[in-house]
C-alpha atoms as a PDB file:
ATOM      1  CA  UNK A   1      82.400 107.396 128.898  1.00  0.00           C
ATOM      2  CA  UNK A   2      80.305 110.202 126.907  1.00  0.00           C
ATOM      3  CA  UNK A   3      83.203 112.291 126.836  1.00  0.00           C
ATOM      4  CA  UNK A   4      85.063 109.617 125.608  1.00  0.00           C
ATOM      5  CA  UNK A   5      82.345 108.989 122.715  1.00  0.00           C
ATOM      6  CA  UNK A   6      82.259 112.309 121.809  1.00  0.00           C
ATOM      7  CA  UNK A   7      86.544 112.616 121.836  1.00  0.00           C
ATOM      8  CA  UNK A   8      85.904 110.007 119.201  1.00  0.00           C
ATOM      9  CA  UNK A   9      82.872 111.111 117.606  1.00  0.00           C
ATOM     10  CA  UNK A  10      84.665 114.564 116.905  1.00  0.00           C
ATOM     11  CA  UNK A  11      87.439 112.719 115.386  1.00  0.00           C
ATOM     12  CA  UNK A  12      85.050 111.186 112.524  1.00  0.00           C
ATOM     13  CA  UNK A  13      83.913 114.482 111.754  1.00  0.00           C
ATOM     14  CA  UNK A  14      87.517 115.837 110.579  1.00  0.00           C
ATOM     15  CA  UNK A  15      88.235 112.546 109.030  1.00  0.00           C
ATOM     16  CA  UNK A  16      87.741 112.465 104.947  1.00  0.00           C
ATOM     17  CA  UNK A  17      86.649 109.229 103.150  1.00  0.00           C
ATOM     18  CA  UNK A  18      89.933 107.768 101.533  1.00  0.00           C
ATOM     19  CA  UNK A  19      90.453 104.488  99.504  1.00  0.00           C
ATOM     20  CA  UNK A  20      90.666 101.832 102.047  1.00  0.00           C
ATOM     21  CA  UNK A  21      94.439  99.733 101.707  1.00  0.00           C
ATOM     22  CA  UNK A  22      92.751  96.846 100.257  1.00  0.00           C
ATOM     23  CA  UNK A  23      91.675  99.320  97.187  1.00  0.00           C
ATOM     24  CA  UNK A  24      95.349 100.842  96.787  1.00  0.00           C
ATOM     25  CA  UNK A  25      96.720  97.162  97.098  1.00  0.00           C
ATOM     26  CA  UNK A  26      94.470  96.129  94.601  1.00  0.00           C
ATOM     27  CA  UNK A  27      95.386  98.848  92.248  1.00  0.00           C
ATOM     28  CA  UNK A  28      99.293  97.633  92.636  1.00  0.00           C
ATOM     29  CA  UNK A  29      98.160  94.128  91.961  1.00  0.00           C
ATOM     30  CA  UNK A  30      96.587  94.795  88.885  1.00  0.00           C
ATOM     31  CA  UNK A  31      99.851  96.788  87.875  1.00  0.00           C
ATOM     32  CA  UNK A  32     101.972  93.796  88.803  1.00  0.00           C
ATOM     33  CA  UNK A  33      98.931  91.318  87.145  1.00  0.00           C
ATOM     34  CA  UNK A  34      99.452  93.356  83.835  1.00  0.00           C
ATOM     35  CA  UNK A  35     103.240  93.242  84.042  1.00  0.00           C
ATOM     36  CA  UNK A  36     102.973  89.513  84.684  1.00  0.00           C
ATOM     37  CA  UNK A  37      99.503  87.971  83.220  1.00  0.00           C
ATOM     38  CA  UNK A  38     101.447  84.203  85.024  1.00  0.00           C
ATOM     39  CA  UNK A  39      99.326  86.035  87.858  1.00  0.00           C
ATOM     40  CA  UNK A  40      96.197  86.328  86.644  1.00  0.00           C
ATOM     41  CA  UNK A  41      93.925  84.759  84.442  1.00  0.00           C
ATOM     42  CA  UNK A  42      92.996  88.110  81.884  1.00  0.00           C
ATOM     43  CA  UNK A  43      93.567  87.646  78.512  1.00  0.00           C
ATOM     44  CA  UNK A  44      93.878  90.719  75.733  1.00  0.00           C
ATOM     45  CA  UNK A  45      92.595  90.416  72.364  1.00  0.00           C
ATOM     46  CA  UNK A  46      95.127  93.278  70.849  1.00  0.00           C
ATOM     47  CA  UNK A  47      97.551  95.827  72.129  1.00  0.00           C
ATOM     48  CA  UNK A  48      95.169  98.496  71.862  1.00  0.00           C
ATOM     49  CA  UNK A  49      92.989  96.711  75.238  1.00  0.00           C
ATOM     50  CA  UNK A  50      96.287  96.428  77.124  1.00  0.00           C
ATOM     51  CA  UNK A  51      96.930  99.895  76.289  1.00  0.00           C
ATOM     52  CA  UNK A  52      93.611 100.913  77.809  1.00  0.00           C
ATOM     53  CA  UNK A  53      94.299  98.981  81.177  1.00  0.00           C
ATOM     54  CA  UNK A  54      97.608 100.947  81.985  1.00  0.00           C
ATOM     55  CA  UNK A  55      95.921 104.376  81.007  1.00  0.00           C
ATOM     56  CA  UNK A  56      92.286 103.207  83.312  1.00  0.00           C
ATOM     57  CA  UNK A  57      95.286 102.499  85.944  1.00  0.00           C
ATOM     58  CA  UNK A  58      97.085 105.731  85.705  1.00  0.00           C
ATOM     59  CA  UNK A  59      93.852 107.597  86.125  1.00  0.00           C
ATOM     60  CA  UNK A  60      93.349 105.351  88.896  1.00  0.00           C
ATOM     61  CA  UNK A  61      96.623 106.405  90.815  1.00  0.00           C
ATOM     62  CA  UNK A  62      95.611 110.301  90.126  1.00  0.00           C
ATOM     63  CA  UNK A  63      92.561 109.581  92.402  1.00  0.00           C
ATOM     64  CA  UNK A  64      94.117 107.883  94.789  1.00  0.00           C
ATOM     65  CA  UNK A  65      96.654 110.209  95.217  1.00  0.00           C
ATOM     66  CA  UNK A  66      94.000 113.029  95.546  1.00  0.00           C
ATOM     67  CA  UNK A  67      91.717 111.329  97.770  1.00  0.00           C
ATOM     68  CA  UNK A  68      94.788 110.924  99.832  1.00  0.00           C
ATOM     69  CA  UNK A  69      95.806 113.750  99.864  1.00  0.00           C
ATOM     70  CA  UNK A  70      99.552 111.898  99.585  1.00  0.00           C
ATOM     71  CA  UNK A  71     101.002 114.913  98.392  1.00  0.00           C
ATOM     72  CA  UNK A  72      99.166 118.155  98.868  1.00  0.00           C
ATOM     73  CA  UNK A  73     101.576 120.454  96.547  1.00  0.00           C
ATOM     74  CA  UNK A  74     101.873 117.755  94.520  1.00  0.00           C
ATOM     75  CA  UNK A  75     100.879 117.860  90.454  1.00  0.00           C
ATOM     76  CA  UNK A  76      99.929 114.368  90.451  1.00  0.00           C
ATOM     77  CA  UNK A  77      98.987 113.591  87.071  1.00  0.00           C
ATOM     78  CA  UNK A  78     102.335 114.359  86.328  1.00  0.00           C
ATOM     79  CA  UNK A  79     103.839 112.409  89.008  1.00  0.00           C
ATOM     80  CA  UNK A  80     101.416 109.187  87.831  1.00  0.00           C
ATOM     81  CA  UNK A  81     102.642 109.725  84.138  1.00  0.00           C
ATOM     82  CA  UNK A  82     106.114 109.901  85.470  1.00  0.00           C
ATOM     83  CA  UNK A  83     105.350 106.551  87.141  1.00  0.00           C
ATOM     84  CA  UNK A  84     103.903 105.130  84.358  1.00  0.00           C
ATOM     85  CA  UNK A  85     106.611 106.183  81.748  1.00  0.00           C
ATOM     86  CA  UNK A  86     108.665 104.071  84.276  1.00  0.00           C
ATOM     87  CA  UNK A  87     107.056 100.997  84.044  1.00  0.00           C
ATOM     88  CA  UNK A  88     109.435  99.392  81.366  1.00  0.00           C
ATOM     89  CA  UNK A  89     112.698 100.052  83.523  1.00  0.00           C
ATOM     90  CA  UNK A  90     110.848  98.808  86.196  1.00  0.00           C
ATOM     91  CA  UNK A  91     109.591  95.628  84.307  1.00  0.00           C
ATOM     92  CA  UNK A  92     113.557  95.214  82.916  1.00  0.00           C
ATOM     93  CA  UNK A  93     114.292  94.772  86.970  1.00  0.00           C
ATOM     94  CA  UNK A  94     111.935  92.672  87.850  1.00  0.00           C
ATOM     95  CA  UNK A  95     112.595  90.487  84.985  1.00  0.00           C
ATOM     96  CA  UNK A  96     116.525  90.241  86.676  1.00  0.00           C
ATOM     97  CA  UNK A  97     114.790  89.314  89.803  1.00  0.00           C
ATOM     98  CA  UNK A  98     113.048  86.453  88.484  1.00  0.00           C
ATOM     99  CA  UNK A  99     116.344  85.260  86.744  1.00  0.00           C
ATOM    100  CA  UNK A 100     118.305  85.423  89.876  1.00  0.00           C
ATOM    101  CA  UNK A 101     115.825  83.577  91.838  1.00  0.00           C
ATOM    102  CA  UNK A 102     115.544  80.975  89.124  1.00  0.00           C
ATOM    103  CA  UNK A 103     119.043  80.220  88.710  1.00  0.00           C
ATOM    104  CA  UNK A 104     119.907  80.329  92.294  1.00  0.00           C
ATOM    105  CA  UNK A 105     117.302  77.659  93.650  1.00  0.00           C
ATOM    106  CA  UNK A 106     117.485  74.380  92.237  1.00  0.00           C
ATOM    107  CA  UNK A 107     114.106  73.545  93.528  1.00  0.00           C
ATOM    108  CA  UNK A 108     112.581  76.496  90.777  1.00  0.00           C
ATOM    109  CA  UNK A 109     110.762  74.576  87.909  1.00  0.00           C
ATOM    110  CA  UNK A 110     110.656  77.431  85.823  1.00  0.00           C
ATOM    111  CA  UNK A 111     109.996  81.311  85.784  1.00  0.00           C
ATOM    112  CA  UNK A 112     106.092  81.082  85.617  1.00  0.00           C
ATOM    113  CA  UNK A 113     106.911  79.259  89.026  1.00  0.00           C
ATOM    114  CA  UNK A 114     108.949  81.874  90.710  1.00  0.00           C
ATOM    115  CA  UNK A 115     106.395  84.531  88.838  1.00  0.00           C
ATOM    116  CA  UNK A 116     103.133  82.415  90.393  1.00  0.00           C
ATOM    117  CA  UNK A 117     104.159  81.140  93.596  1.00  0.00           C
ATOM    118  CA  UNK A 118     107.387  82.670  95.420  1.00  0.00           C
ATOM    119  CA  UNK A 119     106.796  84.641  98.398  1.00  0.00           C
ATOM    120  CA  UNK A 120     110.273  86.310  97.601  1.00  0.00           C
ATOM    121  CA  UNK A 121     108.938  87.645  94.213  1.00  0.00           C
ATOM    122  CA  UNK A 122     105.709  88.577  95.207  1.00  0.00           C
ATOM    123  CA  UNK A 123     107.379  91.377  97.798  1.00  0.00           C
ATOM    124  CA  UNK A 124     110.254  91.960  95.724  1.00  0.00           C
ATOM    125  CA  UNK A 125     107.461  92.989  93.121  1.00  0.00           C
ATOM    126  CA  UNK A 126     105.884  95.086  95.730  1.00  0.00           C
ATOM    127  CA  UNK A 127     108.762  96.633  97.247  1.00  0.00           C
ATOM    128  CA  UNK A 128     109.966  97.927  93.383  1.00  0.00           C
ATOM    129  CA  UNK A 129     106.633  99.807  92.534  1.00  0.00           C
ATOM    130  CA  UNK A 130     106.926 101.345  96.095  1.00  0.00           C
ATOM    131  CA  UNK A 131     110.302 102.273  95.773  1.00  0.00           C
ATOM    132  CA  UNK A 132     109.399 103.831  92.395  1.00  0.00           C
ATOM    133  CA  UNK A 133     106.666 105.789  93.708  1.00  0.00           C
ATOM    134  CA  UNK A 134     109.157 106.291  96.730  1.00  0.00           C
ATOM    135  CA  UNK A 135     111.416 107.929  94.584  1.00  0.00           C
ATOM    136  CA  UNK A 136     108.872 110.713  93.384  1.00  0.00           C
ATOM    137  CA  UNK A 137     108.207 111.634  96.946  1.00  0.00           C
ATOM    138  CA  UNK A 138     104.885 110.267  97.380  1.00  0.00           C
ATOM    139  CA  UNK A 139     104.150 109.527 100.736  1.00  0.00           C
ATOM    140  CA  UNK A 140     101.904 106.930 102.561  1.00  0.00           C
ATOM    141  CA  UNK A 141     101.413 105.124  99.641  1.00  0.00           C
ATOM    142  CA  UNK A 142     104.599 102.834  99.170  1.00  0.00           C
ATOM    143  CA  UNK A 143     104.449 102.165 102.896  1.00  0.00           C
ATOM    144  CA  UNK A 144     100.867 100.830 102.736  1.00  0.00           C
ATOM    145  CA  UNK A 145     102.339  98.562  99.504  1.00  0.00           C
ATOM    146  CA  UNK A 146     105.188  97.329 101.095  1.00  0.00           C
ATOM    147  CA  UNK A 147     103.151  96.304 104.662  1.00  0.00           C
ATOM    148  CA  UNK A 148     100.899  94.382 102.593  1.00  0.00           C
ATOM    149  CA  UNK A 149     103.745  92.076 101.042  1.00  0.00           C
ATOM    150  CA  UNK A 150     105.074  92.179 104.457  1.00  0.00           C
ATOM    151  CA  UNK A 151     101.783  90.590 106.133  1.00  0.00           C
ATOM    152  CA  UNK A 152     101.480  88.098 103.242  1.00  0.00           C
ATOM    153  CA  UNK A 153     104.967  86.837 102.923  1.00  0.00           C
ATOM    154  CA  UNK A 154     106.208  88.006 106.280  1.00  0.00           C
ATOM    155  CA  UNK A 155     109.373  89.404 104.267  1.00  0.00           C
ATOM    156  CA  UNK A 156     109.608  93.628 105.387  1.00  0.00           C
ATOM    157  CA  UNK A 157     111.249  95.747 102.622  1.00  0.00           C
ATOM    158  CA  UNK A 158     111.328  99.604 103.797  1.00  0.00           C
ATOM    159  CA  UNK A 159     110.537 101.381 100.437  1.00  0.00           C
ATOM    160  CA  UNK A 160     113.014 103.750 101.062  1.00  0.00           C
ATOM    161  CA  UNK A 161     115.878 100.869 100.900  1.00  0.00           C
ATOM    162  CA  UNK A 162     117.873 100.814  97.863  1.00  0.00           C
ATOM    163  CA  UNK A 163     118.108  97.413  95.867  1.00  0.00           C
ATOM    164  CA  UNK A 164     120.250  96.390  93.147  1.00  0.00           C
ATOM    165  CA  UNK A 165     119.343  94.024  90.027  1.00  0.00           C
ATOM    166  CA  UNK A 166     119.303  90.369  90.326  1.00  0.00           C
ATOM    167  CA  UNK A 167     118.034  90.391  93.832  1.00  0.00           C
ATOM    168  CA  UNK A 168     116.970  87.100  95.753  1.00  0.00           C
ATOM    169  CA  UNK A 169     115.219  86.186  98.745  1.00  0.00           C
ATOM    170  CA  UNK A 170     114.931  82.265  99.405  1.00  0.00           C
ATOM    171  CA  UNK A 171     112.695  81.529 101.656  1.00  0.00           C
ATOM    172  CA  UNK A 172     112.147  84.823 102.986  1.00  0.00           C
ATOM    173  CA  UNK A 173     109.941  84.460 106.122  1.00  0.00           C
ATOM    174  CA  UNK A 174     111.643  87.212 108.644  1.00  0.00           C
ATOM    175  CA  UNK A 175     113.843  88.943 106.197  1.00  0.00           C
ATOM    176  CA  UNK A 176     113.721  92.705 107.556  1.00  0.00           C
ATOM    177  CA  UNK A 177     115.331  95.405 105.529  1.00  0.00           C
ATOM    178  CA  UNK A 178     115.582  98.983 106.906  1.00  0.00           C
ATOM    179  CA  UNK A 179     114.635 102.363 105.364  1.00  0.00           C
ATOM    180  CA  UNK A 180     118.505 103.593 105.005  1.00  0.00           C
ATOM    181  CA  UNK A 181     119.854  99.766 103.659  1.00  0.00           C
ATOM    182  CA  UNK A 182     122.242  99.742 100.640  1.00  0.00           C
ATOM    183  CA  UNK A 183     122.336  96.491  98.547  1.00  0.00           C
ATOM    184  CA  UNK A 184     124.370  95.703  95.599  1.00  0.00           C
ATOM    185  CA  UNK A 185     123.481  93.811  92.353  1.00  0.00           C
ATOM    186  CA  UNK A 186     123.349  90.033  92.562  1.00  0.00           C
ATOM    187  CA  UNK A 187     122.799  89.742  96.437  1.00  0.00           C
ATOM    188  CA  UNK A 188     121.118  86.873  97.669  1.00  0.00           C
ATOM    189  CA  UNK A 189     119.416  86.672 101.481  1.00  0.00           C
ATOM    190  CA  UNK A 190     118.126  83.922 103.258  1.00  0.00           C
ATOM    191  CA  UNK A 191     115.192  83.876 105.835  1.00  0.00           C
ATOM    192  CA  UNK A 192     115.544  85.600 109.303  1.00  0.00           C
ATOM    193  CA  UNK A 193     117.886  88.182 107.779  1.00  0.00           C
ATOM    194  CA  UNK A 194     117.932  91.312 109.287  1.00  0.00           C
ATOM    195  CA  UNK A 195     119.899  94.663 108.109  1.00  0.00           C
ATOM    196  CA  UNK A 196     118.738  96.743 110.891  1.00  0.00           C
ATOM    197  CA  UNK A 197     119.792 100.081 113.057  1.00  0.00           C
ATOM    198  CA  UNK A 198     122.440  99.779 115.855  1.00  0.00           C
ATOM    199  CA  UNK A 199     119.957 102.514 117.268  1.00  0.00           C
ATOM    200  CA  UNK A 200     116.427 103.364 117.040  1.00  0.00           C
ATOM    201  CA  UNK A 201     116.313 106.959 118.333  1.00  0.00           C
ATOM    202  CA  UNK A 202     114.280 109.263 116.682  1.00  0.00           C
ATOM    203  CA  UNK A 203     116.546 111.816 116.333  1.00  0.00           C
ATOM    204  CA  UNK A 204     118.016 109.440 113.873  1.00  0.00           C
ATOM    205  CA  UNK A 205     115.470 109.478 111.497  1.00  0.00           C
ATOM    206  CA  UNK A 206     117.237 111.486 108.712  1.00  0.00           C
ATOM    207  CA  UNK A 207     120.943 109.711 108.552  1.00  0.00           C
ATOM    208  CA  UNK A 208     121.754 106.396 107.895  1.00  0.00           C
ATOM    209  CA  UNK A 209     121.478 103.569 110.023  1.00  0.00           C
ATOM    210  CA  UNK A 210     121.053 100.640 108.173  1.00  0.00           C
ATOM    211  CA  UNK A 211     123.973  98.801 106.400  1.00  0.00           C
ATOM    212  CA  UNK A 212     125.673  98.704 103.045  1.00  0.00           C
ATOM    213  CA  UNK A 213     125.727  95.253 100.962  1.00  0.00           C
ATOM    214  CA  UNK A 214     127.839  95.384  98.011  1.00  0.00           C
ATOM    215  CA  UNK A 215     127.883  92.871  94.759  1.00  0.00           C
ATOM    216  CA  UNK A 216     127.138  89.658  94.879  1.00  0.00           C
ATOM    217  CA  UNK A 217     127.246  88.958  98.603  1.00  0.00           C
ATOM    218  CA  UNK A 218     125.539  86.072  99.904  1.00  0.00           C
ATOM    219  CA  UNK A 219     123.902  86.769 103.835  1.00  0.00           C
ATOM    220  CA  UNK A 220     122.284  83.474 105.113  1.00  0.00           C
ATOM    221  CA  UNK A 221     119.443  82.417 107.462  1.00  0.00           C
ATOM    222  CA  UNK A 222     119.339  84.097 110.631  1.00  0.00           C
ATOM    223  CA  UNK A 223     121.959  87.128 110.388  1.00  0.00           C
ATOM    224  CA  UNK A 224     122.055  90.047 111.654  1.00  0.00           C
ATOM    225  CA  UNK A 225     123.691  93.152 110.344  1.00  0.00           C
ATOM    226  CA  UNK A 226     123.345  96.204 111.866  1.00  0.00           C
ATOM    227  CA  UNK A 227     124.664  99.823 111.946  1.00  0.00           C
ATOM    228  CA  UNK A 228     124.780 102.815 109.140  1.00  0.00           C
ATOM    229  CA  UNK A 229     128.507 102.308 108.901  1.00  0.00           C
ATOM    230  CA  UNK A 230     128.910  98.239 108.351  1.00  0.00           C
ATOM    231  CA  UNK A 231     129.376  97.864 104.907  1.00  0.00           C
ATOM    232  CA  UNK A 232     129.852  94.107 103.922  1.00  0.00           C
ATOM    233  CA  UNK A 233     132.128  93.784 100.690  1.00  0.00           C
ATOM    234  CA  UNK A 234     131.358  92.348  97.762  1.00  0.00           C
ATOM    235  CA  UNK A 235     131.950  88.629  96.895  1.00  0.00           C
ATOM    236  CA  UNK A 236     131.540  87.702 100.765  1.00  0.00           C
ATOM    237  CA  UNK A 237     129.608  85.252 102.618  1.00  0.00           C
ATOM    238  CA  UNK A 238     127.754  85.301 105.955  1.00  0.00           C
ATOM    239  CA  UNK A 239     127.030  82.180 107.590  1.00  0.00           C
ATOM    240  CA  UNK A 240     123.807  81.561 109.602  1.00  0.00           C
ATOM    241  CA  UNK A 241     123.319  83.173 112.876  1.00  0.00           C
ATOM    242  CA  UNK A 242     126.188  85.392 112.338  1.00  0.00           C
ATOM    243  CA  UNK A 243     125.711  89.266 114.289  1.00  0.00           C
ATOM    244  CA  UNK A 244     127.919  91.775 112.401  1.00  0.00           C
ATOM    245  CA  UNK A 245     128.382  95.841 113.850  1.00  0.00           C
ATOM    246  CA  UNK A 246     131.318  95.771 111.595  1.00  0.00           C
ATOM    247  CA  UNK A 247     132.419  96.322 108.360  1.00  0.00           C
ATOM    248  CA  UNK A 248     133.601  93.044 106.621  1.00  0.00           C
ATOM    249  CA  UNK A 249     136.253  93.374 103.435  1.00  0.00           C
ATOM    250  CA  UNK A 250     135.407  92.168 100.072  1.00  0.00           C
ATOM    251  CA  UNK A 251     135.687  87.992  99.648  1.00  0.00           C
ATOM    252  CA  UNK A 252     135.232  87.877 103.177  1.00  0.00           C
ATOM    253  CA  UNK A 253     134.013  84.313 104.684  1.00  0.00           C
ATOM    254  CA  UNK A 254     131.845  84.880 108.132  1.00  0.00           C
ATOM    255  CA  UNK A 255     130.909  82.190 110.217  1.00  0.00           C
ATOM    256  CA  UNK A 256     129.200  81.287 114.006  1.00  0.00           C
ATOM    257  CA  UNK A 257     130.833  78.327 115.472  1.00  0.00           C
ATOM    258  CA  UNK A 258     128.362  77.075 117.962  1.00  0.00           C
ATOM    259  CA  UNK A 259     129.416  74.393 120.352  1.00  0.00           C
ATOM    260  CA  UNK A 260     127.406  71.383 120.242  1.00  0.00           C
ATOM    261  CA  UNK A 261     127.095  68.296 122.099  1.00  0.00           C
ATOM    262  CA  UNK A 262     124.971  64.849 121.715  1.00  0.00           C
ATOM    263  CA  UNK A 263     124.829  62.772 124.677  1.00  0.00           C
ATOM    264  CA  UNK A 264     123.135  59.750 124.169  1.00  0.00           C
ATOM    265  CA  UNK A 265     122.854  57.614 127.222  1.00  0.00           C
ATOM    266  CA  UNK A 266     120.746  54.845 125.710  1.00  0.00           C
ATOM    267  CA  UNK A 267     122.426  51.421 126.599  1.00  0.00           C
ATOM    268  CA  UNK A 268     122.236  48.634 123.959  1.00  0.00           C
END
């Protein structure tokens, strides 16, 4: 055992002191909180304070991306201005997000209920600013961003997937969506969908094995598509329970037929 320790021990000694996840979440959260005050109970007196937030939260990102060490060759005060200068595009998509969700579930009240209290939105928010920090080739970071919606909503969005506008997740508890996944504008999933890999050998790691979902497609709960090749065309539906390895042509109707039968031997 005190070799063991001191395997261990050894291993704290080459170990730096980084922010902890719950201090990078926190920094998204405020991003998102700023983006959408429904969140949070802050209230700005002028401009000029709101101003100062997103700058306090740039500077923010620069240390966090040192401390790291995300990117070693990295100038990352350029890459967090890049990510800031970003914000408004990424603010325009949310804002379809919120719409689609709205208009697609007739139990939605209004937007500041989708903003407050969907579990879709809350990792659709998160998977965006990963995917935007994603895109600049920081890594570590959108992972750690993306697990946390994951734990909280249990919906798991690989920042590397690419998402359309007007995206909506109902529900959303089990909803997994792979790193190499394609989906179109105005998609809507349902909980326990998966777009997953027919394979998960690691020689794979660099090609795509996660499907394509074009335009306004409509998977619900329970599918499973699979495979770098399936593409599912626009304007089609998958029922529940459906498994696809195949492609599916545009206005496409997929269903399971399960066989069911009631016996009921009760005798009036």
């Amino acid at each position: 055992m005190d070799e063991f320790y001191k395997q261990i021990f050894d291993k704290h000694q080459h170990v730096e002191a980084v922010p902890s996840n719950s201090e990078i979440t926190a920094w998204a959260l405020q991003v998102i909180r700023l983006l959408y005050p429904e969140q949070s109970k802050q209230v700005y007196a002028e401009v000029k304070q709101l101003k100062d937030e997103f700058v306090k939260l740039e500077k923010e990102l620069v240390l966090i991306m040192n401390a790291t060490k995300a990117c070693q060759d990295c100038d990352n005060e350029q890459l967090a201005s890049a990510f800031f200068d970003e914000l408004p595009l990424l603010y325009q998509l949310l804002n379809t997000d919120i719409q689609a969700i709205f208009n697609g579930d007739p139990a939605a009240r209004s937007e500041f209920e989708v903003i407050r209290t969907y579990p879709g939105f809350f990792a659709i928010s998160f998977y965006r600013l990963a995917h935007s920090l994603f895109n600049y080739n920081i890594p570590l970071l959108p992972r750690i961003l993306t697990e946390y919606a994951h734990s909280l909503t249990g919906i798991d969005i690989h920042p590397a997937a690419q998402i359309g506008e007007y995206f909506h997740i109902d529900h959303g508890t089990g909803i997994v969506i792979g790193e190499s996944c394609i989906i179109g504008n105005h998609v809507k999933l349902y909980q326990g969908v998966t777009l997953g890999a027919l394979s998960v050998d690691k020689n794979m790691a660099f090609t795509k094995r996660h499907p394509t979902v074009e335009d306004h497609v409509i998977i619900y709960s329970g599918a499973t598509i699979l495979g770098g090749e399936t593409v599912i065309g626009e304007c089609s539906v998958i029922g529940g329970n459906v498994w696809l390895t195949k492609s599916v042509k545009a206005y496409s109707t997929v269903y399971h037929k399960p066989e069911i039968t009631v016996l009921n031997k009760h005798k009036v």
